[in-house]
Structure formats: C-alpha cells, structure tokens
PDB file of N, CA and C in Angstrom:
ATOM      1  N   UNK A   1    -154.945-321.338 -25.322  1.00  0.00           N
ATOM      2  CA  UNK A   1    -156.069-322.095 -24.826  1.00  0.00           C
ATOM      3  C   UNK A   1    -156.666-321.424 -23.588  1.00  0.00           C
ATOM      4  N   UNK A   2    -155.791-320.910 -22.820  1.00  0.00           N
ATOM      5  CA  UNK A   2    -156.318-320.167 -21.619  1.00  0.00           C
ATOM      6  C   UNK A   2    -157.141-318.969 -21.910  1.00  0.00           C
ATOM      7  N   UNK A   3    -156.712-318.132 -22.462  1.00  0.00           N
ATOM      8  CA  UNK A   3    -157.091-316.885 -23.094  1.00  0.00           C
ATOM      9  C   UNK A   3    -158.768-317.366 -23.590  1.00  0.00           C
ATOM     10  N   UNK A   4    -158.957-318.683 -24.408  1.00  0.00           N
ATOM     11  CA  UNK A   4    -159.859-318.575 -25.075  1.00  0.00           C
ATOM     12  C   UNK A   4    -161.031-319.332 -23.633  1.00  0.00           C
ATOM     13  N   UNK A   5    -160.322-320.245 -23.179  1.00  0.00           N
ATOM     14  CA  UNK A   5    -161.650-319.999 -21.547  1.00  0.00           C
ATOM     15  C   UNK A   5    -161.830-318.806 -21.244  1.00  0.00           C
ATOM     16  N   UNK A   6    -160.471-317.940 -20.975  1.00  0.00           N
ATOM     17  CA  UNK A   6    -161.427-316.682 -20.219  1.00  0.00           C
ATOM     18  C   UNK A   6    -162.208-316.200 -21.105  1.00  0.00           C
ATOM     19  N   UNK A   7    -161.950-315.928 -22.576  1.00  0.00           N
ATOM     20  CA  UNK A   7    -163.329-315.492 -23.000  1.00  0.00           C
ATOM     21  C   UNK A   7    -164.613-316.127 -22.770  1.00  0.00           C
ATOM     22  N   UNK A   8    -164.242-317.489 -22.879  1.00  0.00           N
ATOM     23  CA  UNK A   8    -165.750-318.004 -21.915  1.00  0.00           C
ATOM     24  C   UNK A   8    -166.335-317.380 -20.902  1.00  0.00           C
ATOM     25  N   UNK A   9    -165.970-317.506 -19.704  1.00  0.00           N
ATOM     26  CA  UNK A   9    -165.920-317.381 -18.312  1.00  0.00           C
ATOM     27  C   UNK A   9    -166.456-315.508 -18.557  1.00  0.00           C
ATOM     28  N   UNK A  10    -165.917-314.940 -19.223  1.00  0.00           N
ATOM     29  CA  UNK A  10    -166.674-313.480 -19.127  1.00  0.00           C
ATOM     30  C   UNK A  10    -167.916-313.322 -20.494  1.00  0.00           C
ATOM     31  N   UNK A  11    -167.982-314.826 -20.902  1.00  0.00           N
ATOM     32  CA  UNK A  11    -168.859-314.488 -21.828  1.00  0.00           C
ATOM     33  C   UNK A  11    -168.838-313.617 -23.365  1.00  0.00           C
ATOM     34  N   UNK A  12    -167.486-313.231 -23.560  1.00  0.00           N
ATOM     35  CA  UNK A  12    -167.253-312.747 -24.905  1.00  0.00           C
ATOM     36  C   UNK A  12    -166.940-313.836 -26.458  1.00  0.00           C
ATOM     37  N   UNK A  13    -166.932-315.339 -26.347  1.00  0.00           N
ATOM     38  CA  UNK A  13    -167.151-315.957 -27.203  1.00  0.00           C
ATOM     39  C   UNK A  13    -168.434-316.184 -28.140  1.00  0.00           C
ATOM     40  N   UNK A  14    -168.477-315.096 -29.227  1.00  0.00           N
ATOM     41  CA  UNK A  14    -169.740-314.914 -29.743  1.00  0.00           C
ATOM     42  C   UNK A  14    -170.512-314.075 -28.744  1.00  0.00           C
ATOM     43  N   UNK A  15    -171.356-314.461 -27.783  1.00  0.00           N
ATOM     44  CA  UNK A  15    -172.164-313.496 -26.711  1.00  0.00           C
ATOM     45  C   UNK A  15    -171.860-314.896 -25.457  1.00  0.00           C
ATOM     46  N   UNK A  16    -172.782-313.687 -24.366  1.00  0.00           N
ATOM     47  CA  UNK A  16    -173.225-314.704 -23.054  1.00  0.00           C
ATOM     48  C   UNK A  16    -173.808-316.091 -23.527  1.00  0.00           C
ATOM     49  N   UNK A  17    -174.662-315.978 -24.037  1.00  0.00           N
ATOM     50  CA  UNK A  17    -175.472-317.279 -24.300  1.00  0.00           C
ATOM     51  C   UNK A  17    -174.734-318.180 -25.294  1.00  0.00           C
ATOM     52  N   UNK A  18    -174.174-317.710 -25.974  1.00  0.00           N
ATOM     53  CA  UNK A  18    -173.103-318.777 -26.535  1.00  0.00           C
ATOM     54  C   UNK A  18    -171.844-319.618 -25.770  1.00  0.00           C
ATOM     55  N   UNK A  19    -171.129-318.743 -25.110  1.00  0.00           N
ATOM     56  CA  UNK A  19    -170.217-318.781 -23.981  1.00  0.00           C
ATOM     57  C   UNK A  19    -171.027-320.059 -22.622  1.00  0.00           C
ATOM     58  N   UNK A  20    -172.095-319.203 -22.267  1.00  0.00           N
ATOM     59  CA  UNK A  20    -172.562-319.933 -21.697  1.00  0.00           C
ATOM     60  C   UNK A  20    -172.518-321.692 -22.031  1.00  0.00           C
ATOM     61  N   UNK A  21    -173.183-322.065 -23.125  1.00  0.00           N
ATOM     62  CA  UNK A  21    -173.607-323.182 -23.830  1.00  0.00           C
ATOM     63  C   UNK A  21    -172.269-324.113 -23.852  1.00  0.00           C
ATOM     64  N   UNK A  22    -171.349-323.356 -24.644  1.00  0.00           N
ATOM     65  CA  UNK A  22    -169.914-324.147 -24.749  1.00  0.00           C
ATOM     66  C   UNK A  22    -169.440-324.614 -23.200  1.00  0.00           C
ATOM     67  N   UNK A  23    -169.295-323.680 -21.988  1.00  0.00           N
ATOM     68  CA  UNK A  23    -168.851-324.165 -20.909  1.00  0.00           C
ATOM     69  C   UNK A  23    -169.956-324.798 -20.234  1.00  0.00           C
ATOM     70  N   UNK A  24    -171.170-325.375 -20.242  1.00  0.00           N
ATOM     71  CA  UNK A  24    -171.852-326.422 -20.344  1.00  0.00           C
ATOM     72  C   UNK A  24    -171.419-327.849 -20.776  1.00  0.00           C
ATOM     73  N   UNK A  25    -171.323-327.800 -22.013  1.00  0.00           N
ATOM     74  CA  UNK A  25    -170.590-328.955 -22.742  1.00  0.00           C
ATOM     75  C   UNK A  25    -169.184-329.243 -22.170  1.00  0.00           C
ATOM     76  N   UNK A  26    -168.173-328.089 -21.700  1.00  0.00           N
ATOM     77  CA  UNK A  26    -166.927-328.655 -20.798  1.00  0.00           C
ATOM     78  C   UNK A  26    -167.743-329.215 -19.777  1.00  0.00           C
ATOM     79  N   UNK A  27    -168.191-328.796 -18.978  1.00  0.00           N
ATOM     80  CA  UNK A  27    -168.803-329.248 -17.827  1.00  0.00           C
ATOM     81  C   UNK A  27    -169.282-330.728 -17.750  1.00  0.00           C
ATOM     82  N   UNK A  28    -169.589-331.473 -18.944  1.00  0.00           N
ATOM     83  CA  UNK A  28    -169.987-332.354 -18.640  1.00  0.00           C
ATOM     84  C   UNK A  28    -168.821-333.352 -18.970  1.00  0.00           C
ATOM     85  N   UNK A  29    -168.084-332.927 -19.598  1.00  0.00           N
ATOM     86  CA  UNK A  29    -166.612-333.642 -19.777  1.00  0.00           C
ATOM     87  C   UNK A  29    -166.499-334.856 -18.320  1.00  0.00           C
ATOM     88  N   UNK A  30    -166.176-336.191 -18.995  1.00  0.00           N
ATOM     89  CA  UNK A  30    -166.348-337.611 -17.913  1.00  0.00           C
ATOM     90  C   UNK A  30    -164.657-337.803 -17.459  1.00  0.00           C
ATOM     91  N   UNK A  31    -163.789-337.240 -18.199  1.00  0.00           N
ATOM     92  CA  UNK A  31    -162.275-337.725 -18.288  1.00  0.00           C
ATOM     93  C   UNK A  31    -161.838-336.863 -16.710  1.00  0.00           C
ATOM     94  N   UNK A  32    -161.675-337.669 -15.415  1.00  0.00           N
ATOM     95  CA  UNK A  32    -161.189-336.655 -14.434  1.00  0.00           C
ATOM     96  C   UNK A  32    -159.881-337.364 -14.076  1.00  0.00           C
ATOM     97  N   UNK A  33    -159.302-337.903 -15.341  1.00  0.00           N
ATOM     98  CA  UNK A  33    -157.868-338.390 -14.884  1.00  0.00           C
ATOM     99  C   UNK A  33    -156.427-337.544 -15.063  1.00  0.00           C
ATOM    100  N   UNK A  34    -156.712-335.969 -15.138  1.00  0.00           N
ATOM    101  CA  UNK A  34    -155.267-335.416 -15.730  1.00  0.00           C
ATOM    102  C   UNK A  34    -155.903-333.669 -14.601  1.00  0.00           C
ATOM    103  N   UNK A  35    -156.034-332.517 -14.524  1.00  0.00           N
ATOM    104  CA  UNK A  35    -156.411-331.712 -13.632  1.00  0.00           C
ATOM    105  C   UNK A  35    -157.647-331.756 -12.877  1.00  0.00           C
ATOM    106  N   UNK A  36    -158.334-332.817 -13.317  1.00  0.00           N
ATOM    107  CA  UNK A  36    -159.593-333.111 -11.629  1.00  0.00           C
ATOM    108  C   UNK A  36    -158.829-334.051 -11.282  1.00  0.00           C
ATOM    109  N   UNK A  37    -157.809-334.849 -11.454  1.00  0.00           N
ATOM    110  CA  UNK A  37    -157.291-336.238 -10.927  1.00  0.00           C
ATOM    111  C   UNK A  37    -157.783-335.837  -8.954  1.00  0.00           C
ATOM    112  N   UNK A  38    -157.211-334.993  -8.666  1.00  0.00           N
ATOM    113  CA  UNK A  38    -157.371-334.966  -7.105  1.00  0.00           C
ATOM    114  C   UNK A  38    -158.569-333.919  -6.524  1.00  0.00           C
ATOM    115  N   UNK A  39    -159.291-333.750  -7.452  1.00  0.00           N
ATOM    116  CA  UNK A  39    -160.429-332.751  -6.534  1.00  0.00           C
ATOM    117  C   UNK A  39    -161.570-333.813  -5.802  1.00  0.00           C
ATOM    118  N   UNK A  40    -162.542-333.316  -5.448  1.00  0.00           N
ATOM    119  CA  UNK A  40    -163.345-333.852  -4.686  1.00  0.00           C
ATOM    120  C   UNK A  40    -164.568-333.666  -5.545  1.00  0.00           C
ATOM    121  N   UNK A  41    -165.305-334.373  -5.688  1.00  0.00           N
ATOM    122  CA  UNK A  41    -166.438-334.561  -6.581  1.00  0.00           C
ATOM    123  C   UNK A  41    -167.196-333.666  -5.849  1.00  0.00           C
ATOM    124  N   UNK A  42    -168.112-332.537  -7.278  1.00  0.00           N
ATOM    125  CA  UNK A  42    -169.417-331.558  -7.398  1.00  0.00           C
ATOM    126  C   UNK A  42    -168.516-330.875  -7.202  1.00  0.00           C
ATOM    127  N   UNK A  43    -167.541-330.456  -7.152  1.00  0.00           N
ATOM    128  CA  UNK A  43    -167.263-328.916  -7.711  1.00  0.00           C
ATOM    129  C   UNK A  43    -167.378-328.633  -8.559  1.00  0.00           C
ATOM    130  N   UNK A  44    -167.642-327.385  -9.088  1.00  0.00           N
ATOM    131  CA  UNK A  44    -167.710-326.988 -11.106  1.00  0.00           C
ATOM    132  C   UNK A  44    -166.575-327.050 -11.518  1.00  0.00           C
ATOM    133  N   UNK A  45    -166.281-327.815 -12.143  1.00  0.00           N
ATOM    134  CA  UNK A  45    -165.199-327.526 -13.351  1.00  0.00           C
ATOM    135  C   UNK A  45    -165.705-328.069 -14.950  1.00  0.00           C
ATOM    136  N   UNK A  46    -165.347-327.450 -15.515  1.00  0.00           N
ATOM    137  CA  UNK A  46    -165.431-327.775 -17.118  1.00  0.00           C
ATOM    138  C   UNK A  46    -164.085-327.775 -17.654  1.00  0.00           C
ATOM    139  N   UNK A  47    -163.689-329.061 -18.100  1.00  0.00           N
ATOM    140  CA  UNK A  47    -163.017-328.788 -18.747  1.00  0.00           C
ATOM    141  C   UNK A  47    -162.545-329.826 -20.204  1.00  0.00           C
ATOM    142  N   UNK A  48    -161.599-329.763 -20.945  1.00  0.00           N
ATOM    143  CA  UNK A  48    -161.239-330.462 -22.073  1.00  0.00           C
ATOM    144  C   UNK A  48    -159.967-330.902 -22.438  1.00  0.00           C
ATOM    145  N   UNK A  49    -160.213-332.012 -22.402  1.00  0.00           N
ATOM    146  CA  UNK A  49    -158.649-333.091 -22.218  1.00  0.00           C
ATOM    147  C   UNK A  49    -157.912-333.397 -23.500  1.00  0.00           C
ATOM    148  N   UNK A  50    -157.026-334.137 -24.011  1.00  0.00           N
ATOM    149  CA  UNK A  50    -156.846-334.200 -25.028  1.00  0.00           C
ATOM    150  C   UNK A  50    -155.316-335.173 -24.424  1.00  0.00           C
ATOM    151  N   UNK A  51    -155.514-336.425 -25.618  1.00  0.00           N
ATOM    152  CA  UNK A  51    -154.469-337.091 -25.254  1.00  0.00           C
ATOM    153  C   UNK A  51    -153.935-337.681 -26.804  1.00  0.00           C
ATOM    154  N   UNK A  52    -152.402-338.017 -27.456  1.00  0.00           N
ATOM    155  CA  UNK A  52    -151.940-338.266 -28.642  1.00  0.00           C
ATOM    156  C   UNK A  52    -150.414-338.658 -27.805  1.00  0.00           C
ATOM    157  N   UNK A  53    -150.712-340.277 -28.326  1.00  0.00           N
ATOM    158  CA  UNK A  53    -149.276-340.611 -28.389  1.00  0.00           C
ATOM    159  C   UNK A  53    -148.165-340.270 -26.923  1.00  0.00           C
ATOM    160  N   UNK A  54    -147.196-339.752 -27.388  1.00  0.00           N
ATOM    161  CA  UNK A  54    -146.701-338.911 -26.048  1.00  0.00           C
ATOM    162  C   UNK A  54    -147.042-337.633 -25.627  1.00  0.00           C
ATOM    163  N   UNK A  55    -148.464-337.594 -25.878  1.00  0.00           N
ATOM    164  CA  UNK A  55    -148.728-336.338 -25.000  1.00  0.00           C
ATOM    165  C   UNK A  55    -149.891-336.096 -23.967  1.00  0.00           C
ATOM    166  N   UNK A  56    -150.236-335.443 -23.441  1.00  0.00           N
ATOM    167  CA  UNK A  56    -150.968-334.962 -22.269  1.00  0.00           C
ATOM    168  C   UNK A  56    -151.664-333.806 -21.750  1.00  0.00           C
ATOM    169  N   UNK A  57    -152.918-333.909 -22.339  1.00  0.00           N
ATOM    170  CA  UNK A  57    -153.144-331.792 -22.219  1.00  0.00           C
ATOM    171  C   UNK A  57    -154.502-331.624 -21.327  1.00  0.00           C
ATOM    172  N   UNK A  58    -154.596-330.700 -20.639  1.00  0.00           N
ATOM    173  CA  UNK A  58    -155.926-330.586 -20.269  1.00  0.00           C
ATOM    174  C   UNK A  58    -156.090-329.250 -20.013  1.00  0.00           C
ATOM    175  N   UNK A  59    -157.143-328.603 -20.564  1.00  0.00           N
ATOM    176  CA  UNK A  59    -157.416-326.978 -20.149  1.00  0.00           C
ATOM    177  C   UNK A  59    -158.693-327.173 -19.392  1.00  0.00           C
ATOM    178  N   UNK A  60    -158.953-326.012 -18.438  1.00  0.00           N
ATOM    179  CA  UNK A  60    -160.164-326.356 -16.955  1.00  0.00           C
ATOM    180  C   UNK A  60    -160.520-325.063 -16.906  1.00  0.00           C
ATOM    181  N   UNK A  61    -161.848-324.516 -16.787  1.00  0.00           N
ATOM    182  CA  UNK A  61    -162.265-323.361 -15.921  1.00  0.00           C
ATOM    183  C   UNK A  61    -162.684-323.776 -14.547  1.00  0.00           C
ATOM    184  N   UNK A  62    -162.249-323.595 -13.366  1.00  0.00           N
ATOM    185  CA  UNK A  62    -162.943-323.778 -12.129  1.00  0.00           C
ATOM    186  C   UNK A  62    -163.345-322.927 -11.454  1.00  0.00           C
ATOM    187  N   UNK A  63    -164.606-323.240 -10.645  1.00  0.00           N
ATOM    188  CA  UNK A  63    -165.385-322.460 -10.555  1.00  0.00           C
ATOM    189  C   UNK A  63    -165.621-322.172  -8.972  1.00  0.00           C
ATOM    190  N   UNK A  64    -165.213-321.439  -8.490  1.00  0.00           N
ATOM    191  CA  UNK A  64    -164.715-321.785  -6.545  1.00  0.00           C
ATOM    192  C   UNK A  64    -165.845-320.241  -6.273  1.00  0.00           C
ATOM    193  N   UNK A  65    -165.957-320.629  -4.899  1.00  0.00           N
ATOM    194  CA  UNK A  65    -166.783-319.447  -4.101  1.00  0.00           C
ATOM    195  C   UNK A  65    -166.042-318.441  -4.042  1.00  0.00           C
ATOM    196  N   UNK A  66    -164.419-318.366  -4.283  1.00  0.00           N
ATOM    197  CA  UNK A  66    -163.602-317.422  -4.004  1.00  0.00           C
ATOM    198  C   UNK A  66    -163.301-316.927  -5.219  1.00  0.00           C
ATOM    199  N   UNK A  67    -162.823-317.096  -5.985  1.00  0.00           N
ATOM    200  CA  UNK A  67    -162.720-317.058  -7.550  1.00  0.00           C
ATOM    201  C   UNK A  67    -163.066-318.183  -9.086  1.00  0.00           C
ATOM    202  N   UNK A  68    -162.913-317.353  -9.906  1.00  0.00           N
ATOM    203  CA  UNK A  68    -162.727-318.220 -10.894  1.00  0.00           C
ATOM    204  C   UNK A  68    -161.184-318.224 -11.511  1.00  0.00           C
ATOM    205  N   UNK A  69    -160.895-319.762 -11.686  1.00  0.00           N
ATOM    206  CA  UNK A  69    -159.612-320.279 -12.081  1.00  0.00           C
ATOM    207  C   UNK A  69    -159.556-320.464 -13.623  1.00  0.00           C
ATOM    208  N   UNK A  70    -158.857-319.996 -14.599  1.00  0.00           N
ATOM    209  CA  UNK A  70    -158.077-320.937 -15.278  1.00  0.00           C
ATOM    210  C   UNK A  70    -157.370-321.261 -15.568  1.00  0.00           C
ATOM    211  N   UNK A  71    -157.131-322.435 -16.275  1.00  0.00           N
ATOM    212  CA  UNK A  71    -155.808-322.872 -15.731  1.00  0.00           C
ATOM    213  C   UNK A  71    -155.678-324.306 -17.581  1.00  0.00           C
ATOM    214  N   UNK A  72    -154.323-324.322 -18.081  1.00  0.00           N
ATOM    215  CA  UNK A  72    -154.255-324.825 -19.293  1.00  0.00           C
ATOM    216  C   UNK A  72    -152.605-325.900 -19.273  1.00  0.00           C
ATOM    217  N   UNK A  73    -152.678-326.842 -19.170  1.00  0.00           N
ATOM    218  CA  UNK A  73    -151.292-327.591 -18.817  1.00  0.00           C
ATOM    219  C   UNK A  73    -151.376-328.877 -19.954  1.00  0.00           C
ATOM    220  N   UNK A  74    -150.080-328.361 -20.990  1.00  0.00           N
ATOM    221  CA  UNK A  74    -150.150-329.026 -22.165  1.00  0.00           C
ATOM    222  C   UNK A  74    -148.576-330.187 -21.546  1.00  0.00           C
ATOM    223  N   UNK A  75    -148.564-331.163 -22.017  1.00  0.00           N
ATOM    224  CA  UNK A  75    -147.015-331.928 -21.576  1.00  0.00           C
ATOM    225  C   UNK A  75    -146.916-332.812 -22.897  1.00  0.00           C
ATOM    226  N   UNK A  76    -145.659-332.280 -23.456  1.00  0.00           N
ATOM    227  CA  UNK A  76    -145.358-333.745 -24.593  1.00  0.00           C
ATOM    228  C   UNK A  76    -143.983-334.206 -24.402  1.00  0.00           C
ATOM    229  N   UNK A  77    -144.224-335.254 -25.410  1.00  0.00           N
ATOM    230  CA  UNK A  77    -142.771-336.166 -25.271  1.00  0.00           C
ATOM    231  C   UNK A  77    -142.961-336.582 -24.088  1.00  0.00           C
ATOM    232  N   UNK A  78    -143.576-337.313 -23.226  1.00  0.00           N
ATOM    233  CA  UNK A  78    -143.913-338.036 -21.938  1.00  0.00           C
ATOM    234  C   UNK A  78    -143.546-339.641 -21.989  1.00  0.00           C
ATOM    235  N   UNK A  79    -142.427-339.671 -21.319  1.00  0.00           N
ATOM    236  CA  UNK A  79    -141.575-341.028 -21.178  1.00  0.00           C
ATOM    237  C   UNK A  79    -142.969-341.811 -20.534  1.00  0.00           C
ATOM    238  N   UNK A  80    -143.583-341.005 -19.405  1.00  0.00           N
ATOM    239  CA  UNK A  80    -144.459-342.083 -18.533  1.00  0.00           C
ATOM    240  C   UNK A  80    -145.830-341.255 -18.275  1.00  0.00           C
ATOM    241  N   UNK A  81    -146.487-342.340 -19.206  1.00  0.00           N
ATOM    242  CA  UNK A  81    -147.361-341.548 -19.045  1.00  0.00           C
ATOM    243  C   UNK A  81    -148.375-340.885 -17.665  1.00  0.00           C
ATOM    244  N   UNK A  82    -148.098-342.307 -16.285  1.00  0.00           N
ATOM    245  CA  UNK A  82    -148.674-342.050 -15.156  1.00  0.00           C
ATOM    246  C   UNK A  82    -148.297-340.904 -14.732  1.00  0.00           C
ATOM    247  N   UNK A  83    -147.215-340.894 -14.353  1.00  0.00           N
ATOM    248  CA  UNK A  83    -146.135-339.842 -13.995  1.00  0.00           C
ATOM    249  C   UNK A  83    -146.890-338.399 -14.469  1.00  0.00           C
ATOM    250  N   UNK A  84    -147.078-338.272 -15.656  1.00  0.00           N
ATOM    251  CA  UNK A  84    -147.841-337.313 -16.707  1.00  0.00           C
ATOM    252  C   UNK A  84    -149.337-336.747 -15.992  1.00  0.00           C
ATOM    253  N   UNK A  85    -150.043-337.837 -15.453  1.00  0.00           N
ATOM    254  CA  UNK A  85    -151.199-337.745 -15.040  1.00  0.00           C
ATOM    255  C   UNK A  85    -151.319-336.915 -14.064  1.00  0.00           C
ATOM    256  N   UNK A  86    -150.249-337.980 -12.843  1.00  0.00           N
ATOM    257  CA  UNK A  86    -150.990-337.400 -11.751  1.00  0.00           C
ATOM    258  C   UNK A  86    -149.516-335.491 -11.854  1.00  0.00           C
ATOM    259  N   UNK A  87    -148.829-335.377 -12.114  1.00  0.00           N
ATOM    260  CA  UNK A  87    -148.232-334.189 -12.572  1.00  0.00           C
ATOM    261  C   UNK A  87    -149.635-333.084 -12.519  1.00  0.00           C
ATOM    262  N   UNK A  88    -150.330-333.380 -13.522  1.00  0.00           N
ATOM    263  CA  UNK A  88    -151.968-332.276 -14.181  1.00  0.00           C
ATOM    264  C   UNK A  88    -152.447-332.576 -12.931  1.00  0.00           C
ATOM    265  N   UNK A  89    -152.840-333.734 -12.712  1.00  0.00           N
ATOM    266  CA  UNK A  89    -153.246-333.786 -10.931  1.00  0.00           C
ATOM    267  C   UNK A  89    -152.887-332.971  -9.860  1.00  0.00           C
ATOM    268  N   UNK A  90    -152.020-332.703  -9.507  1.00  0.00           N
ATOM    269  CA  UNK A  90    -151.333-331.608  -8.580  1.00  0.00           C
ATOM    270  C   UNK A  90    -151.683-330.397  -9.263  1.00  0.00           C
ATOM    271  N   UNK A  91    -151.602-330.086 -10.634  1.00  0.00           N
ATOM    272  CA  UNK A  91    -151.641-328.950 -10.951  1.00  0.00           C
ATOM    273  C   UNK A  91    -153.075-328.270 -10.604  1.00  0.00           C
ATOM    274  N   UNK A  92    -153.832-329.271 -11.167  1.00  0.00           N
ATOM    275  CA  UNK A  92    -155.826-328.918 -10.854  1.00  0.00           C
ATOM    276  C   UNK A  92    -155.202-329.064  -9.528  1.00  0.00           C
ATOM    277  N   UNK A  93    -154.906-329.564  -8.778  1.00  0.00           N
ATOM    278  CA  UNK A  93    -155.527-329.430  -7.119  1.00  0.00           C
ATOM    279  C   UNK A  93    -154.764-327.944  -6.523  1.00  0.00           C
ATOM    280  N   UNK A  94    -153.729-327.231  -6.998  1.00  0.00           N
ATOM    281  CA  UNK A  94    -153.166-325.937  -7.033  1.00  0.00           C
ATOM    282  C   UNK A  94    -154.245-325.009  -7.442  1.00  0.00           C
ATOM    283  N   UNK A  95    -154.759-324.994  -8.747  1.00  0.00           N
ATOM    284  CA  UNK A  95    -155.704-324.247  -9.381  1.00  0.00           C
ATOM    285  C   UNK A  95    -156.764-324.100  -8.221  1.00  0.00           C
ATOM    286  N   UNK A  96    -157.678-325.841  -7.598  1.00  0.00           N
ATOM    287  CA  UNK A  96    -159.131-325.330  -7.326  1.00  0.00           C
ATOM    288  C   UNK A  96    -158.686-325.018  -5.940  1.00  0.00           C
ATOM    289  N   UNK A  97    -157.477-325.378  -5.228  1.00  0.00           N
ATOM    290  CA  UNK A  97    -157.206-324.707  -3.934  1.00  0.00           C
ATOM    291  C   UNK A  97    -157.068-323.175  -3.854  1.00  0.00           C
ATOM    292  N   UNK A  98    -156.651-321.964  -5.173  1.00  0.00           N
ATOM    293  CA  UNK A  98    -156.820-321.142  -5.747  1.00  0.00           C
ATOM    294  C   UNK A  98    -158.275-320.500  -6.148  1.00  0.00           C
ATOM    295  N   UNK A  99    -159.281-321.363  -6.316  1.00  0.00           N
ATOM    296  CA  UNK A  99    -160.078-321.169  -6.430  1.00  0.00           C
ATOM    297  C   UNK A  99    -161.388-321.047  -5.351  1.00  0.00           C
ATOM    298  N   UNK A 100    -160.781-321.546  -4.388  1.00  0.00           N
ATOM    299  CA  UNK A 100    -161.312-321.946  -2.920  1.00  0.00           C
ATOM    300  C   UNK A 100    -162.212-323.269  -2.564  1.00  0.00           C
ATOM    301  N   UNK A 101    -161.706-324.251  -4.073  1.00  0.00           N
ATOM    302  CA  UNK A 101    -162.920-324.840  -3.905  1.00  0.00           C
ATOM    303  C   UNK A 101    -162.207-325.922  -2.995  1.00  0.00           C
ATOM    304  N   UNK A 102    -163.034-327.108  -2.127  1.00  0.00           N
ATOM    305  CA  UNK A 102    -162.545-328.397  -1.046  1.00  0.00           C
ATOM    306  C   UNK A 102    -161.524-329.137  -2.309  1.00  0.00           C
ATOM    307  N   UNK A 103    -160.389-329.131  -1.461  1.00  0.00           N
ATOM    308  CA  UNK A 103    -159.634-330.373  -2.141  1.00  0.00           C
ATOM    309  C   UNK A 103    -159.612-331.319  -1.099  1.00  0.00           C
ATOM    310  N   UNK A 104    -159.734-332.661  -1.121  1.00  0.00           N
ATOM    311  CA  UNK A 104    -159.342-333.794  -0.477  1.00  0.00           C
ATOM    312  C   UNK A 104    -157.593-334.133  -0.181  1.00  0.00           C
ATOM    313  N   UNK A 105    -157.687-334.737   0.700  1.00  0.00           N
ATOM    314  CA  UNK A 105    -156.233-335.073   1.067  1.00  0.00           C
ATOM    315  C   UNK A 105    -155.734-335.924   0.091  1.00  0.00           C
ATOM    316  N   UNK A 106    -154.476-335.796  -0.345  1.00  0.00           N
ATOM    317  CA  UNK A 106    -154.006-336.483  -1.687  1.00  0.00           C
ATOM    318  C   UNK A 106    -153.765-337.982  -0.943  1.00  0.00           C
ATOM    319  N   UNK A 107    -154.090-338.600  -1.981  1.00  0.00           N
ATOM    320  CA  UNK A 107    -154.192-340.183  -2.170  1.00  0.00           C
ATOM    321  C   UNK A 107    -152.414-340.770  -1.679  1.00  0.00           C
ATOM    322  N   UNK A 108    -152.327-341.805  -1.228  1.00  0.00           N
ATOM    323  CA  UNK A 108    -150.888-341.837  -0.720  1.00  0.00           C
ATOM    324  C   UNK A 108    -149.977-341.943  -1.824  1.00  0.00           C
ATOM    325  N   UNK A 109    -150.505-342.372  -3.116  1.00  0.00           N
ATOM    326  CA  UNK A 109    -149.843-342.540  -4.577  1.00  0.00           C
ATOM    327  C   UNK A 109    -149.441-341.120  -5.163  1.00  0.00           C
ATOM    328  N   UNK A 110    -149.940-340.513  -4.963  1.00  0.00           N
ATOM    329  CA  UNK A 110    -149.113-339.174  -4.919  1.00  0.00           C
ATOM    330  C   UNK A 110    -148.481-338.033  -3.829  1.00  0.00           C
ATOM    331  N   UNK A 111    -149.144-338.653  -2.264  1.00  0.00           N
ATOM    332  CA  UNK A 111    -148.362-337.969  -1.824  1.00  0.00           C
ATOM    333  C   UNK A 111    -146.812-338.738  -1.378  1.00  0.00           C
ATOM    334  N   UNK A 112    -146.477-339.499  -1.715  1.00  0.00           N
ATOM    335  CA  UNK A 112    -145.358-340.647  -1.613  1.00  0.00           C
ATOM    336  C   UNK A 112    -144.671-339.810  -2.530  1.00  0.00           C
ATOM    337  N   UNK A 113    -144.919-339.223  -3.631  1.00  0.00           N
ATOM    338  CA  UNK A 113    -144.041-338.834  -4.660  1.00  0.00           C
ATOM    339  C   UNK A 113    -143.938-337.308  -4.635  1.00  0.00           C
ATOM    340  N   UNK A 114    -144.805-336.875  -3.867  1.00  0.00           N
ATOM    341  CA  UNK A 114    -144.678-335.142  -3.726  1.00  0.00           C
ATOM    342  C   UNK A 114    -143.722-334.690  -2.577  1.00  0.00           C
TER     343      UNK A 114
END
C-alpha cells in the first residue's frame, strides 16, 4: 500500500495527471479518526481508511514544508477497538511531525496512556 502512494506522490500511477487526480480524491477523505486522529486541521493529507470487523487500516500521504511522508498502518484481530484508534493516532502524529507539518499537543486521552 505504501509503495503504491509513493507512486502517487512522484506521479508514476498511469502519468502526473492521473496520480494527481487520485490523491485529490484521498484528500478529500472525511474519516480523521485513525492517522489524522491528532493532527491539527489544513494540513495536506490524503488519505484512505478502511475498517472490517476486527480490523483497522489507514494508508496517508502527508504533505509537510519539510518533506513528503508516507506512511501505511494496517492492525487486525483488535480486542479494542479505541485502543486501535488512537494507536494510528500517534502513528500519523510521528509521520506529520516527520513531515514538518504543526502537530497540536495531544489530547489528555492519549497522553494519559502514552
């Protein structure tokens, strides 16, 4: 899944303008409960979530002044699913701190548990 963002991100899926188009459509992705859980709203990210039963997935391109991130965090068999969440949560806030983009100070619900 990672592999196939970066072909996004450099534009080799089909061409630029195709590439382009698809990470558009991540971009508008509404679900920021599993790797945006802790970013700070208007940063770029695109990305695509996916949830079944006991599982938990989200792949992200982010898009920082310093670099571009990606980043792909699949979890199954998940006893809990909160637990699950904010987990991808920390992970996006690793990624866009990587990426240089503002992270906000974590919420006390996860920093109680970090």
């Amino acid at each position: 899944m990672a592999a196939l963002l970066e072909r996004l991100v450099c534009g080799e899926l089909v061409d630029r303008a195709t590439s382009d188009a698809v990470v558009a459509v991540l971009e508008r992705c509404q679900d920021d409960a599993m790797l945006r859980r802790y970013l700070a709203k208007g940063g770029r990210v695109a990305n695509k979530t996916g949830t079944l039963a006991a599982t938990r997935n989200d792949a992200a391109i982010l898009f920082g002044p310093s670099r571009t991130i990606v980043v792909a965090a699949f979890m199954h068999e998940v006893a809990d699913p909160l637990a699950a969440v904010h987990i991808l949560g920390l992970i996006g806030r690793g990624a866009a701190r990587a990426a240089g983009l503002e992270v906000p100070p974590l919420p006390f619900e996860a920093a109680a548990g970090a």
